[in-house]
PDB file of N, CA and C in Angstrom:
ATOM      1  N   UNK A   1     -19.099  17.737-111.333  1.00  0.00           N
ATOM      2  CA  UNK A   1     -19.623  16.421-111.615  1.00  0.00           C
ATOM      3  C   UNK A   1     -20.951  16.224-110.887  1.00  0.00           C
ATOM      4  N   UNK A   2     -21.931  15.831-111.693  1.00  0.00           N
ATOM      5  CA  UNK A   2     -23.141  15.704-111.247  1.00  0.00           C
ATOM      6  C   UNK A   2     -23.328  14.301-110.285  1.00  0.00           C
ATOM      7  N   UNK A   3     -24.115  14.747-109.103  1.00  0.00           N
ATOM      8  CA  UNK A   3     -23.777  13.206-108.047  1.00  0.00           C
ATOM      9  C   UNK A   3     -25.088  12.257-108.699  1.00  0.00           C
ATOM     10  N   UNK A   4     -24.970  11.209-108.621  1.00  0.00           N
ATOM     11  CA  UNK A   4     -26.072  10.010-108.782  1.00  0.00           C
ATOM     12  C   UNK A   4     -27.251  10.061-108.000  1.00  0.00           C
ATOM     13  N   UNK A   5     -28.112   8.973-108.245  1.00  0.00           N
ATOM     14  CA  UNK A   5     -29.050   9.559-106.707  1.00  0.00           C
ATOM     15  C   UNK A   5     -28.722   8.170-105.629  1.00  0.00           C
ATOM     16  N   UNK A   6     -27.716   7.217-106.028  1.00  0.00           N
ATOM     17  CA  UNK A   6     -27.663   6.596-104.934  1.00  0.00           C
ATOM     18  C   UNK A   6     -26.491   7.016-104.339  1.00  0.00           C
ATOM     19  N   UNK A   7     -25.405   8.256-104.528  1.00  0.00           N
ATOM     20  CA  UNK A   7     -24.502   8.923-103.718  1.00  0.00           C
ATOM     21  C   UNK A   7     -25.248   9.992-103.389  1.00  0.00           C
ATOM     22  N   UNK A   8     -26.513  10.452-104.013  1.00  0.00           N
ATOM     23  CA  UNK A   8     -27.320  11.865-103.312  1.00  0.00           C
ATOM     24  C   UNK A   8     -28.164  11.140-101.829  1.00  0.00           C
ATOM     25  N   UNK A   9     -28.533   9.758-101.794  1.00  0.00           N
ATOM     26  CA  UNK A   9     -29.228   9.189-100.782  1.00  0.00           C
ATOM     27  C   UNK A   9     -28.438   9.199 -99.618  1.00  0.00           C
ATOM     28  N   UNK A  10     -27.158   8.569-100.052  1.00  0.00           N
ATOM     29  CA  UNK A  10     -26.601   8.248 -99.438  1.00  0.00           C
ATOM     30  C   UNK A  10     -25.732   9.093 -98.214  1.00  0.00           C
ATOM     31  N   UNK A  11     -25.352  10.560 -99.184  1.00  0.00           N
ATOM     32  CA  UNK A  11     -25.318  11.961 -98.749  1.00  0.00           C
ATOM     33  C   UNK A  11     -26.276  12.225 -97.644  1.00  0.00           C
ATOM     34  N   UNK A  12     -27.700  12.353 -98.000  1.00  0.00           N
ATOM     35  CA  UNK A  12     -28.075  12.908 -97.055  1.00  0.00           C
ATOM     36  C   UNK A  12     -28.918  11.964 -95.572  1.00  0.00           C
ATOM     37  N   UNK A  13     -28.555  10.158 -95.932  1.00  0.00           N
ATOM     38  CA  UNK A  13     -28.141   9.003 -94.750  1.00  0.00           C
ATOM     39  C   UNK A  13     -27.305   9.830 -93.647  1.00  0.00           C
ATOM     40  N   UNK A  14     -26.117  10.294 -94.771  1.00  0.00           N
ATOM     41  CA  UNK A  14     -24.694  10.644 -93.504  1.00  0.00           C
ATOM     42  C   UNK A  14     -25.178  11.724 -92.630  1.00  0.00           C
ATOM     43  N   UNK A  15     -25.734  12.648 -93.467  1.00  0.00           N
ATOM     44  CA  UNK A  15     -25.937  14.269 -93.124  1.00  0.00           C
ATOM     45  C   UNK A  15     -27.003  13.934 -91.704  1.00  0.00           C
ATOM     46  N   UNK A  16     -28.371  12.842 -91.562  1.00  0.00           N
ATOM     47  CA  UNK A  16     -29.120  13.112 -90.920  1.00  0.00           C
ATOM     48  C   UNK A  16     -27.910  12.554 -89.560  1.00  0.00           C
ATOM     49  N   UNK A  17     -27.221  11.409 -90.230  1.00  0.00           N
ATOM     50  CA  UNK A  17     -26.336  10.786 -88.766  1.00  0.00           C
ATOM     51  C   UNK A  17     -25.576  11.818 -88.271  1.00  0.00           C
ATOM     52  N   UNK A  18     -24.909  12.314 -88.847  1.00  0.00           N
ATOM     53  CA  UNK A  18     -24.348  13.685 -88.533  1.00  0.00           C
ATOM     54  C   UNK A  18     -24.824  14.495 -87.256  1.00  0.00           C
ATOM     55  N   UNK A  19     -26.187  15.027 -88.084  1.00  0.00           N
ATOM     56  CA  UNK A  19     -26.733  15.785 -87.293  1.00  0.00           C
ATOM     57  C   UNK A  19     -27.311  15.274 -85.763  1.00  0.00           C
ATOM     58  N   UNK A  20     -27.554  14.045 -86.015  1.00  0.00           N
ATOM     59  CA  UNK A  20     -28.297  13.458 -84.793  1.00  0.00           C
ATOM     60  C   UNK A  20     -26.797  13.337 -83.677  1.00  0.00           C
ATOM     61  N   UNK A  21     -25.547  12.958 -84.102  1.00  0.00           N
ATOM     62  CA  UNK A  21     -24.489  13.274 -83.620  1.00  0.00           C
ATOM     63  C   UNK A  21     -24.244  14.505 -82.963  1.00  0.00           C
ATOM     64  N   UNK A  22     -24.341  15.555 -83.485  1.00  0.00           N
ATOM     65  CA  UNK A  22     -24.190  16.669 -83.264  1.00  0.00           C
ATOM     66  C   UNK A  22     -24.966  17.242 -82.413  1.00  0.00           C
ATOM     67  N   UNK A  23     -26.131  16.986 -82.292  1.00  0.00           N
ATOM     68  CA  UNK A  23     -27.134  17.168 -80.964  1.00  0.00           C
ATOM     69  C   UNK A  23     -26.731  16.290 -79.935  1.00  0.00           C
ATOM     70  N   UNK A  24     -26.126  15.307 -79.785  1.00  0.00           N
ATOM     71  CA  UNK A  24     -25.905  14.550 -78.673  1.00  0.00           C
ATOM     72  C   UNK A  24     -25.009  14.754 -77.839  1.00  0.00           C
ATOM     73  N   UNK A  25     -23.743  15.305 -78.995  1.00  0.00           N
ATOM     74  CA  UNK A  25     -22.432  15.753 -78.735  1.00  0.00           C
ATOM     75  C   UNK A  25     -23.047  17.170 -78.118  1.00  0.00           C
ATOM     76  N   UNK A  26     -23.652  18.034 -78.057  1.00  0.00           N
ATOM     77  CA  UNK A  26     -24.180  19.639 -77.485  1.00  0.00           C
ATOM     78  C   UNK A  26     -24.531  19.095 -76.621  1.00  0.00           C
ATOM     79  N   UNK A  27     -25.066  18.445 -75.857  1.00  0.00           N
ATOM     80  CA  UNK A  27     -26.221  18.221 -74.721  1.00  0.00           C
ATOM     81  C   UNK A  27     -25.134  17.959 -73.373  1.00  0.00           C
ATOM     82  N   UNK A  28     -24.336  16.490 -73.994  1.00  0.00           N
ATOM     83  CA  UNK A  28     -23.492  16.144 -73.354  1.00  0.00           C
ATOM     84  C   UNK A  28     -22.145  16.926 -72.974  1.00  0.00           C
ATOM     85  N   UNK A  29     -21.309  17.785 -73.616  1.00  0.00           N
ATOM     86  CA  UNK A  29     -19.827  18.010 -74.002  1.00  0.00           C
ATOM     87  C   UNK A  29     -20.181  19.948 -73.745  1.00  0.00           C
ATOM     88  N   UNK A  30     -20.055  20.832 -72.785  1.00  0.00           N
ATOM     89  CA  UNK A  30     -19.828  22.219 -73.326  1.00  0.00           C
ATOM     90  C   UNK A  30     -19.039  22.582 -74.111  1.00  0.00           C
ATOM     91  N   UNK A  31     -17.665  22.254 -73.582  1.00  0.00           N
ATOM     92  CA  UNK A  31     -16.769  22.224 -75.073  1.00  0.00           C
ATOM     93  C   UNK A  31     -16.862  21.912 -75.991  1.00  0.00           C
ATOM     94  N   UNK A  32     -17.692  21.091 -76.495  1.00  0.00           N
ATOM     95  CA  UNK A  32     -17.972  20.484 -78.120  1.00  0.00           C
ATOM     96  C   UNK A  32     -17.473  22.187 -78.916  1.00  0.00           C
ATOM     97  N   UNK A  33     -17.504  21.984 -80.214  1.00  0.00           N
ATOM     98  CA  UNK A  33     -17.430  23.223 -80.755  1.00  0.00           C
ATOM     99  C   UNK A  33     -18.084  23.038 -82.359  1.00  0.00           C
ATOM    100  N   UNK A  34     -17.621  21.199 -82.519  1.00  0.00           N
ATOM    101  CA  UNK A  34     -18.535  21.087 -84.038  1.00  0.00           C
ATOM    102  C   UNK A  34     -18.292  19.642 -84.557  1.00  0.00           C
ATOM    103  N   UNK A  35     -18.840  19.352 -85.388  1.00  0.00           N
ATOM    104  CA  UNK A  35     -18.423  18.232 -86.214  1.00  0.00           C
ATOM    105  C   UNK A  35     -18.333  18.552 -87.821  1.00  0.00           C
ATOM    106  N   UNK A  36     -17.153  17.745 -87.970  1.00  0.00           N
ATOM    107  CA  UNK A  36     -17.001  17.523 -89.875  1.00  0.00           C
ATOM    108  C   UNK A  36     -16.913  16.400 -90.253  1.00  0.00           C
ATOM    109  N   UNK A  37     -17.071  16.086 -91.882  1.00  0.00           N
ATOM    110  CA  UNK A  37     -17.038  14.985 -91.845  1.00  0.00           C
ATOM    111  C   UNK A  37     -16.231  14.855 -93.535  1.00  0.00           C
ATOM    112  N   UNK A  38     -15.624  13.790 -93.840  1.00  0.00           N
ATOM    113  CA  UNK A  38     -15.330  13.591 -95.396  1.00  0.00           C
ATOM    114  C   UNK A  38     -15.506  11.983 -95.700  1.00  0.00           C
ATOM    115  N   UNK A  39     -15.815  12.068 -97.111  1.00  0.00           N
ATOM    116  CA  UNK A  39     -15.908  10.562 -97.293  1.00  0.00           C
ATOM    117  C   UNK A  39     -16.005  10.515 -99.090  1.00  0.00           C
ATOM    118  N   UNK A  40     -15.315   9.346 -99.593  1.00  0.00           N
ATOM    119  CA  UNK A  40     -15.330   9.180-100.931  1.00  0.00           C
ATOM    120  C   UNK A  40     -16.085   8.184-100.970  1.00  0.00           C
ATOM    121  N   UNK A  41     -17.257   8.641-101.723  1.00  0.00           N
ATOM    122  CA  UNK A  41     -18.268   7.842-102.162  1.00  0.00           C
ATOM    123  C   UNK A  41     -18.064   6.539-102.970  1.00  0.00           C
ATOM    124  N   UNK A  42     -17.063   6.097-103.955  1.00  0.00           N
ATOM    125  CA  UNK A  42     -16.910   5.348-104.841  1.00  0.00           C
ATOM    126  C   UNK A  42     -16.141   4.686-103.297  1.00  0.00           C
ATOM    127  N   UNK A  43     -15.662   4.830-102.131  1.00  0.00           N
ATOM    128  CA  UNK A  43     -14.980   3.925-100.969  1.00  0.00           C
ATOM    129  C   UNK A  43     -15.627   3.820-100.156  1.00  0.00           C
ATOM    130  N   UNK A  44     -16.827   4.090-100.004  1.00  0.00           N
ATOM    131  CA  UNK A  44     -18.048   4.213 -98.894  1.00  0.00           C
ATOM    132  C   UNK A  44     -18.491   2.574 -98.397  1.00  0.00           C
ATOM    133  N   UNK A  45     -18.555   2.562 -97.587  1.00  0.00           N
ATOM    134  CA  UNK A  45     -18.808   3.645 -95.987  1.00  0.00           C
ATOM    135  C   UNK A  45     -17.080   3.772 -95.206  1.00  0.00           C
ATOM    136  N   UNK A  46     -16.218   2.577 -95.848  1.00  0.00           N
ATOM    137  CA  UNK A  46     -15.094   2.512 -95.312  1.00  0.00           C
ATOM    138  C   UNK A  46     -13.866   3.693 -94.912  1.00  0.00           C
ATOM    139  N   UNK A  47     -14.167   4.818 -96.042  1.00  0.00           N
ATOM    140  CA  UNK A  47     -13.796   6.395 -96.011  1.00  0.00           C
ATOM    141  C   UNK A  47     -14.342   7.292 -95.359  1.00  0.00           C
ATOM    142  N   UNK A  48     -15.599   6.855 -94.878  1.00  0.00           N
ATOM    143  CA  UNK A  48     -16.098   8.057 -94.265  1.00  0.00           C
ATOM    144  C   UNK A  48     -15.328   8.057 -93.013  1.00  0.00           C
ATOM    145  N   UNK A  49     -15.112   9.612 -92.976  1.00  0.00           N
ATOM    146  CA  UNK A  49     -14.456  10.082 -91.540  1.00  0.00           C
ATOM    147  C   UNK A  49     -14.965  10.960 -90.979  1.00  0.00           C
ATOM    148  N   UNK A  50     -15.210  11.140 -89.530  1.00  0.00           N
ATOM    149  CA  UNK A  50     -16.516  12.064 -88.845  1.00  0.00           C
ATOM    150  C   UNK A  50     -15.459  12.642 -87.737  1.00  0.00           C
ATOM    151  N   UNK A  51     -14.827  13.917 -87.427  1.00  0.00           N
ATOM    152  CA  UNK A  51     -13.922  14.487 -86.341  1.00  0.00           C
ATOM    153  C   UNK A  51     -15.135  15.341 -85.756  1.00  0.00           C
ATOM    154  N   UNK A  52     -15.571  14.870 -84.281  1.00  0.00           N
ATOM    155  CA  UNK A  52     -15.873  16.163 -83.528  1.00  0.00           C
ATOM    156  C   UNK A  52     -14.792  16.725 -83.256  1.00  0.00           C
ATOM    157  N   UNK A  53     -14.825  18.014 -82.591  1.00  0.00           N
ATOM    158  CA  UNK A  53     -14.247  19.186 -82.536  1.00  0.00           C
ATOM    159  C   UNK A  53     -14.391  19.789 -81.195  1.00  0.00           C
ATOM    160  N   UNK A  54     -13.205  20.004 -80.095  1.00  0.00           N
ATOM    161  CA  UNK A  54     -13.053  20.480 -78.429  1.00  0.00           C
ATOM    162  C   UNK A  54     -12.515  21.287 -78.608  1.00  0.00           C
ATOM    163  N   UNK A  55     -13.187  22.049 -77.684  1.00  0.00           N
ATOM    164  CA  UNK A  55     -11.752  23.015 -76.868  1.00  0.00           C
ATOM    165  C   UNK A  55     -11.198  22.447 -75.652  1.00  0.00           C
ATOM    166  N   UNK A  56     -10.423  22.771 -75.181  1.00  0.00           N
ATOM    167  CA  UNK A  56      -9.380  22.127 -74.445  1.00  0.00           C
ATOM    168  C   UNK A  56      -9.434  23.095 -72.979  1.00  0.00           C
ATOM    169  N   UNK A  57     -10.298  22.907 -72.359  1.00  0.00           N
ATOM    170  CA  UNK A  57     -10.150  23.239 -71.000  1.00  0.00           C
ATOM    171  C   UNK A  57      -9.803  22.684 -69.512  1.00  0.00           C
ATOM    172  N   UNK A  58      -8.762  23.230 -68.880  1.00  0.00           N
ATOM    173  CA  UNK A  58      -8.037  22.943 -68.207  1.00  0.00           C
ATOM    174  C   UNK A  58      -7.427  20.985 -68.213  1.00  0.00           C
ATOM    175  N   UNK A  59      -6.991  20.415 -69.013  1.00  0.00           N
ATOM    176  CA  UNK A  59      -7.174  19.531 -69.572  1.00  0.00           C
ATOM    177  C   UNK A  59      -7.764  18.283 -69.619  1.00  0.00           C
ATOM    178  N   UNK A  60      -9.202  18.732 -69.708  1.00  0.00           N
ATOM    179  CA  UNK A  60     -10.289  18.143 -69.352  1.00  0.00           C
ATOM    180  C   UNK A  60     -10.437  17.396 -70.649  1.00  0.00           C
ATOM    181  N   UNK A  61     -10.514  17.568 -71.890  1.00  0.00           N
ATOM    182  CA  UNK A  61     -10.263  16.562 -73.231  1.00  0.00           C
ATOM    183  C   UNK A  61      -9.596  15.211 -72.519  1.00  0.00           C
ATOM    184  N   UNK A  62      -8.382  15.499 -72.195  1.00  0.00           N
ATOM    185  CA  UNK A  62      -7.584  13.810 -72.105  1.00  0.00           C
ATOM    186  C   UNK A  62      -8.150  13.446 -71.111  1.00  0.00           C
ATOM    187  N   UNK A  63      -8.843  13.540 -69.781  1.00  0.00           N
ATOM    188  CA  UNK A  63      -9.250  13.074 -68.892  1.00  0.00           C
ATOM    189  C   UNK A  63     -10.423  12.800 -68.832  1.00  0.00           C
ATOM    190  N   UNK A  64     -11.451  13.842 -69.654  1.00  0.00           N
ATOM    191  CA  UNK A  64     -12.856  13.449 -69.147  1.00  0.00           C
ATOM    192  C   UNK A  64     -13.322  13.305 -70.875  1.00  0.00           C
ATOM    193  N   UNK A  65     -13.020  13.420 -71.598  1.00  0.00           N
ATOM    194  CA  UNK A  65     -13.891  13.553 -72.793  1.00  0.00           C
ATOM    195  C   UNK A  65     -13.005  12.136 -74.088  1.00  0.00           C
ATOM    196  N   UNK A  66     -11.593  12.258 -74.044  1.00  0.00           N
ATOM    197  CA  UNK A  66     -11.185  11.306 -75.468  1.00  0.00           C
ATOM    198  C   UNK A  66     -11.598  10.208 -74.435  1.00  0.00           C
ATOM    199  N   UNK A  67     -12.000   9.588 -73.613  1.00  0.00           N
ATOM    200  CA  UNK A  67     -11.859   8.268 -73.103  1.00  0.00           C
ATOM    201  C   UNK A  67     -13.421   7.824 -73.506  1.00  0.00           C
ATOM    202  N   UNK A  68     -14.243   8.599 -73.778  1.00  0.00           N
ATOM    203  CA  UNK A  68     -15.224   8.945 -74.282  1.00  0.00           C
ATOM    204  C   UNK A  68     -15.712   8.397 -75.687  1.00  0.00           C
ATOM    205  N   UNK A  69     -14.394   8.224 -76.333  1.00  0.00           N
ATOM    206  CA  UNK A  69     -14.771   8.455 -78.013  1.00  0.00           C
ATOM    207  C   UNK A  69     -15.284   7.102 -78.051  1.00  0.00           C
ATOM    208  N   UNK A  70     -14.877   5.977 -77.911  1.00  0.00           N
ATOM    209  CA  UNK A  70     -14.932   4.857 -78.119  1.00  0.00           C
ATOM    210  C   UNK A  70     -16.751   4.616 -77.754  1.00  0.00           C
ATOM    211  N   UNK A  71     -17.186   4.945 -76.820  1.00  0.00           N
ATOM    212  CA  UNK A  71     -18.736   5.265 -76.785  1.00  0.00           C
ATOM    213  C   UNK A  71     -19.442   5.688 -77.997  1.00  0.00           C
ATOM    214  N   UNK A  72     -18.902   6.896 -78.238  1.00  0.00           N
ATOM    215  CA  UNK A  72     -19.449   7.651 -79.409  1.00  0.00           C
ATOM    216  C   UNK A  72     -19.544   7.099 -81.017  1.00  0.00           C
ATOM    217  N   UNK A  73     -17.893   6.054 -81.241  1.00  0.00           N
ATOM    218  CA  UNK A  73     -17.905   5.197 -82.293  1.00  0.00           C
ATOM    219  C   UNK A  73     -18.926   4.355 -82.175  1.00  0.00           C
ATOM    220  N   UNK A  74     -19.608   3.664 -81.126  1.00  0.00           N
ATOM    221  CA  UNK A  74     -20.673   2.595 -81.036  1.00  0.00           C
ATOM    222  C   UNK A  74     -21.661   3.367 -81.490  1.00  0.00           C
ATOM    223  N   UNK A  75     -22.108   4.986 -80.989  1.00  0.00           N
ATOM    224  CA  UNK A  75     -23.111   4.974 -80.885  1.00  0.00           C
ATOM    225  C   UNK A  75     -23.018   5.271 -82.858  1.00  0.00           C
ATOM    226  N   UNK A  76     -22.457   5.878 -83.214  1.00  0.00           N
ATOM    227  CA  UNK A  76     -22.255   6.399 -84.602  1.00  0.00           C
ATOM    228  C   UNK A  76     -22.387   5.216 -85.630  1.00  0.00           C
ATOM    229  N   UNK A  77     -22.029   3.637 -84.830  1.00  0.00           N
ATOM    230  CA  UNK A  77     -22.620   3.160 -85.435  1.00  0.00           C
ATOM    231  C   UNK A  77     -24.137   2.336 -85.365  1.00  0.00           C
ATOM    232  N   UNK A  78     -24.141   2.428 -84.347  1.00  0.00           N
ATOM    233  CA  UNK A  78     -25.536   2.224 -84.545  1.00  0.00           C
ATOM    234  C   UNK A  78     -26.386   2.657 -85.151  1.00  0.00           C
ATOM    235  N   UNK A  79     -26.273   4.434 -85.293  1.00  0.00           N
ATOM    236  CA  UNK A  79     -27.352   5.623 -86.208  1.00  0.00           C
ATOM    237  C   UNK A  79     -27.115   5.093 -87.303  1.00  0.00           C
ATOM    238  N   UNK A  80     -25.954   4.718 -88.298  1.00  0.00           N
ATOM    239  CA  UNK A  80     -25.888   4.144 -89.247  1.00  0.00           C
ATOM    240  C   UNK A  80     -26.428   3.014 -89.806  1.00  0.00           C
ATOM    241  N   UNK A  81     -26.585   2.406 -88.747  1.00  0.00           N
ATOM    242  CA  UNK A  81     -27.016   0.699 -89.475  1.00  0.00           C
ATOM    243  C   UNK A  81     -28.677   0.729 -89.498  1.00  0.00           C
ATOM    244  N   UNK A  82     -29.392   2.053 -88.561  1.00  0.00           N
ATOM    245  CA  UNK A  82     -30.752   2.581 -88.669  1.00  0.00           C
ATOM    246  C   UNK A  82     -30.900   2.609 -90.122  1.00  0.00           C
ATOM    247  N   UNK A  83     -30.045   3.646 -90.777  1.00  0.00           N
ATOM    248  CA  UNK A  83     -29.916   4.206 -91.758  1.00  0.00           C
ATOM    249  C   UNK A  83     -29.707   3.072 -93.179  1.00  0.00           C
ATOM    250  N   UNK A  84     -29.224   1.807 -92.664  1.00  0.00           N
ATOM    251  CA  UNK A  84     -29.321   0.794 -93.802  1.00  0.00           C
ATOM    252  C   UNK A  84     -27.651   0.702 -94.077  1.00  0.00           C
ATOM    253  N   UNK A  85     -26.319   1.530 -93.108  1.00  0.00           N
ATOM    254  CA  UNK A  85     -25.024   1.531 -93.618  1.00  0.00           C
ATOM    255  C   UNK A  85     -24.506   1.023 -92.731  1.00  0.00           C
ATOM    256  N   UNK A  86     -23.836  -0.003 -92.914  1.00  0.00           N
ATOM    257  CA  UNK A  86     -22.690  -0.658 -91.902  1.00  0.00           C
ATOM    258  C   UNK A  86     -20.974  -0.753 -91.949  1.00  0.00           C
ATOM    259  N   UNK A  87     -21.217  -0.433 -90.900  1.00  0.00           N
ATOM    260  CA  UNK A  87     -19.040  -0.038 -90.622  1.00  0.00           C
ATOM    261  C   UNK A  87     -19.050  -1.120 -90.311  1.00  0.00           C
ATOM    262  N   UNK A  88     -17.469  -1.471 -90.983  1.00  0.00           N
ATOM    263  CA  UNK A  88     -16.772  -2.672 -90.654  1.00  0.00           C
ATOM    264  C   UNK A  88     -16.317  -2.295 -89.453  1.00  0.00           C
ATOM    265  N   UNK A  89     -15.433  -1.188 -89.220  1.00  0.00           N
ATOM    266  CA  UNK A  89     -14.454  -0.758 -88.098  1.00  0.00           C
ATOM    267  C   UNK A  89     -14.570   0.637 -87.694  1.00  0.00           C
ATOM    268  N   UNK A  90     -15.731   0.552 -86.780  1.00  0.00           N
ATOM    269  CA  UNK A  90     -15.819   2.385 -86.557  1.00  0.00           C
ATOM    270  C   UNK A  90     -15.170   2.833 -85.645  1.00  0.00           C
ATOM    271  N   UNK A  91     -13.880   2.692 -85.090  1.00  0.00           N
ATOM    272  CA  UNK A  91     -13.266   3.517 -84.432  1.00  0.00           C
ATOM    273  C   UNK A  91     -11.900   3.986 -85.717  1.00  0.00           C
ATOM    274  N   UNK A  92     -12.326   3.452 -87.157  1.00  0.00           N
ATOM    275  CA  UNK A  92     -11.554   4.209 -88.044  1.00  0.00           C
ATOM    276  C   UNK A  92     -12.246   4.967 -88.500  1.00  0.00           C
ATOM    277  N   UNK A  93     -13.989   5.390 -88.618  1.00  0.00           N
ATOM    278  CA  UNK A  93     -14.210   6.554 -88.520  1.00  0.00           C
ATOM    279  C   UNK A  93     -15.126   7.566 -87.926  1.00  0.00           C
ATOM    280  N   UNK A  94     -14.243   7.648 -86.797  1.00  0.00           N
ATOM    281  CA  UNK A  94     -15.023   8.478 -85.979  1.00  0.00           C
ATOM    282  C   UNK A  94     -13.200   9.091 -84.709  1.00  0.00           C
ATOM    283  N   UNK A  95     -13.401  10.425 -84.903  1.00  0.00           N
ATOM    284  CA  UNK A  95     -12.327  10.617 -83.739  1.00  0.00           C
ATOM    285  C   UNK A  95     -12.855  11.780 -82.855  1.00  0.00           C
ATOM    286  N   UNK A  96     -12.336  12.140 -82.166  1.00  0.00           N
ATOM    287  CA  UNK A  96     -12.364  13.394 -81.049  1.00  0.00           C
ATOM    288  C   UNK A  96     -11.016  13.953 -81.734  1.00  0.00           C
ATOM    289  N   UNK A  97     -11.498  15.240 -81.622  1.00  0.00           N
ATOM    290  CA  UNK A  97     -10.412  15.896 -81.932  1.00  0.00           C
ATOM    291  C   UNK A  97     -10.393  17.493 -80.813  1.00  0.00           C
ATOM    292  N   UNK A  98      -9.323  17.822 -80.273  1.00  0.00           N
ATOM    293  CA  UNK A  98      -9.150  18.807 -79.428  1.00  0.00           C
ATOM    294  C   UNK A  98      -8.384  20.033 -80.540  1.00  0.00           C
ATOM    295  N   UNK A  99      -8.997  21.073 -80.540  1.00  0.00           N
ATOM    296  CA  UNK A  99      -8.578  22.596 -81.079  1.00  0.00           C
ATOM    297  C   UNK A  99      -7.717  23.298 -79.781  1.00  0.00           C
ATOM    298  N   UNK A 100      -6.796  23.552 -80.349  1.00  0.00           N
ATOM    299  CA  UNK A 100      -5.969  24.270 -79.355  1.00  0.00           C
ATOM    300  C   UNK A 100      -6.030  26.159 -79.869  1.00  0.00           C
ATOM    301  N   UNK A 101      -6.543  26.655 -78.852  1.00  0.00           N
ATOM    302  CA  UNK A 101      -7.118  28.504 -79.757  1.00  0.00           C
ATOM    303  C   UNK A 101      -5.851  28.976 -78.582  1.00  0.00           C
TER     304      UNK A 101
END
């Protein structure tokens, strides 16, 4: 299915927030390991969901890093509303997520 160009704009809104995420999350976090993201466009912005991605050392996630997230939802939304998109409730999308290897 061919995308529109106001879900192709809108695409690459998320992609730059993303990325600007993703540099912030490296600078700050060694463990970081990545971010993903999903979202249904015809439910947008309310679907979009953004999981960074930890490793789990000595269990430094629950102590020094998820207490964290709630920062990161502010800041995620703020890059957004740059961008012209506003969350109703961004701690529904945005989480920390710990990888257990």
């Amino acid at each position: 299915m061919k995308m529109s160009k106001t879900v192709k704009k809108l695409s690459a809104k998320v992609e730059k927030v993303m990325n600007q995420l993703d540099d912030l999350l490296k600078l700050e976090f060694p463990t970081y390991k990545g971010i993903t993201h999903s979202v249904k466009f015809d439910l947008f912005p309310g679907s979009l969901f953004i999981e960074c991605k930890f490793e789990s050392v000595n269990n430094e996630f629950s102590t020094a890093i998820k207490p964290l997230e709630t920062q990161y939802q502010k800041k995620l939304q703020k890059l957004l509303i740059k961008q012209g998109i506003v969350l109703k409730v961004p701690s529904q999308n945005l989480a920390f997520i710990c990888e257990q290897e």
